[in-house]
Protein backbone atom coordinates (compact mmCIF):
# COMPACT_ATOMS: atom_id res chain seq x y z
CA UNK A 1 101.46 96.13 122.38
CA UNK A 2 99.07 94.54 123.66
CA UNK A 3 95.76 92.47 121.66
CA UNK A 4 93.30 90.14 122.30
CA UNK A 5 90.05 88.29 120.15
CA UNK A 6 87.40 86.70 121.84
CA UNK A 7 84.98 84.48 120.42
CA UNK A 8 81.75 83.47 121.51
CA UNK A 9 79.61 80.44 121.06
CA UNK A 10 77.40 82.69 119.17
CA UNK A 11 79.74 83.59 116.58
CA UNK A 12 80.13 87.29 117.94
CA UNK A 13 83.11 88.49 118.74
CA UNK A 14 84.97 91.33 120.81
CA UNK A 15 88.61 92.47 119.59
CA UNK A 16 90.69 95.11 121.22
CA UNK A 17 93.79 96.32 120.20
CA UNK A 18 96.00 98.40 122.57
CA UNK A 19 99.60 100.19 121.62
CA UNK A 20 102.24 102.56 123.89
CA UNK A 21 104.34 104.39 121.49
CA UNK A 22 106.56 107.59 121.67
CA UNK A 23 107.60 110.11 118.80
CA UNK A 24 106.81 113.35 117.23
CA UNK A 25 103.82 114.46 116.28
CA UNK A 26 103.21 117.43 113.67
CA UNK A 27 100.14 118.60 112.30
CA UNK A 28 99.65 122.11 109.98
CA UNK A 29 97.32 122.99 106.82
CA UNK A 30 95.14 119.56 106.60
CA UNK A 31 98.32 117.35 107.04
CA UNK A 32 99.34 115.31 109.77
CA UNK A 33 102.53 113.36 110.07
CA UNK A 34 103.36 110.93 113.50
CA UNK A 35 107.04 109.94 113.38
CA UNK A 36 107.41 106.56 115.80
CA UNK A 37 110.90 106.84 117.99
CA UNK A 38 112.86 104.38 115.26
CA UNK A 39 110.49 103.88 113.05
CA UNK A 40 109.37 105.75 109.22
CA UNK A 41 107.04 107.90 109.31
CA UNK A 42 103.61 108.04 109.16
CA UNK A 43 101.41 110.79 107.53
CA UNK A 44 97.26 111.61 106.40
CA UNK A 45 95.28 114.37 106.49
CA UNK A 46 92.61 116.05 108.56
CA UNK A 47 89.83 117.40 108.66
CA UNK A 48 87.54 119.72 111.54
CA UNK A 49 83.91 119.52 111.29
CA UNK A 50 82.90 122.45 113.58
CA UNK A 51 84.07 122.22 116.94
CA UNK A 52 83.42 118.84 118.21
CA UNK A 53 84.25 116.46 115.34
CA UNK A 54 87.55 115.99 113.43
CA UNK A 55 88.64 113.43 110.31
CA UNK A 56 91.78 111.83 109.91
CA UNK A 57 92.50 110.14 106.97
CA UNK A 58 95.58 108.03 106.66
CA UNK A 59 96.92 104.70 104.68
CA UNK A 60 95.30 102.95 107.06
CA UNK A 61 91.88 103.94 106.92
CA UNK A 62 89.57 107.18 107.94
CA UNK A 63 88.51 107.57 111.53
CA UNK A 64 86.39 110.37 112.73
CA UNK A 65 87.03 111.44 116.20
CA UNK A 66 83.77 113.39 118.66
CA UNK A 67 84.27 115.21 121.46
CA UNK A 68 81.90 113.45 124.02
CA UNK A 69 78.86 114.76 125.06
């Protein structure tokens, strides 16, 4: 895992978060569930909007994913 929070003089600020991990992944009938190697799992549910937009809800928020233009 790697992360990192800069600061500016300004008071902005740029964070970035990056993870590897390895599992399964399952995903049927609005439900999603991603199973880190060694770890509990982790589930949510989703969501297509058409073609190029999908929602996935989990505990740790709601992020909507769109298929670039």
């Amino acid at each position: 895992m790697k992360t990192a929070l800069d600061i500016t003089a300004d008071d902005r600020y740029r964070y970035s978060f990056h993870i590897a991990e390895s599992g399964m992944w399952q995903a049927a009938d609005g439900r999603w569930t991603r199973t880190p190697s060694g770890s509990v799992p982790v589930s949510g549910t989703y969501k297509f909007d058409g073609h190029d937009k999908v929602t996935c809800a989990g505990n740790g928020g709601t992020t909507i994913w769109k298929r670039a233009d």
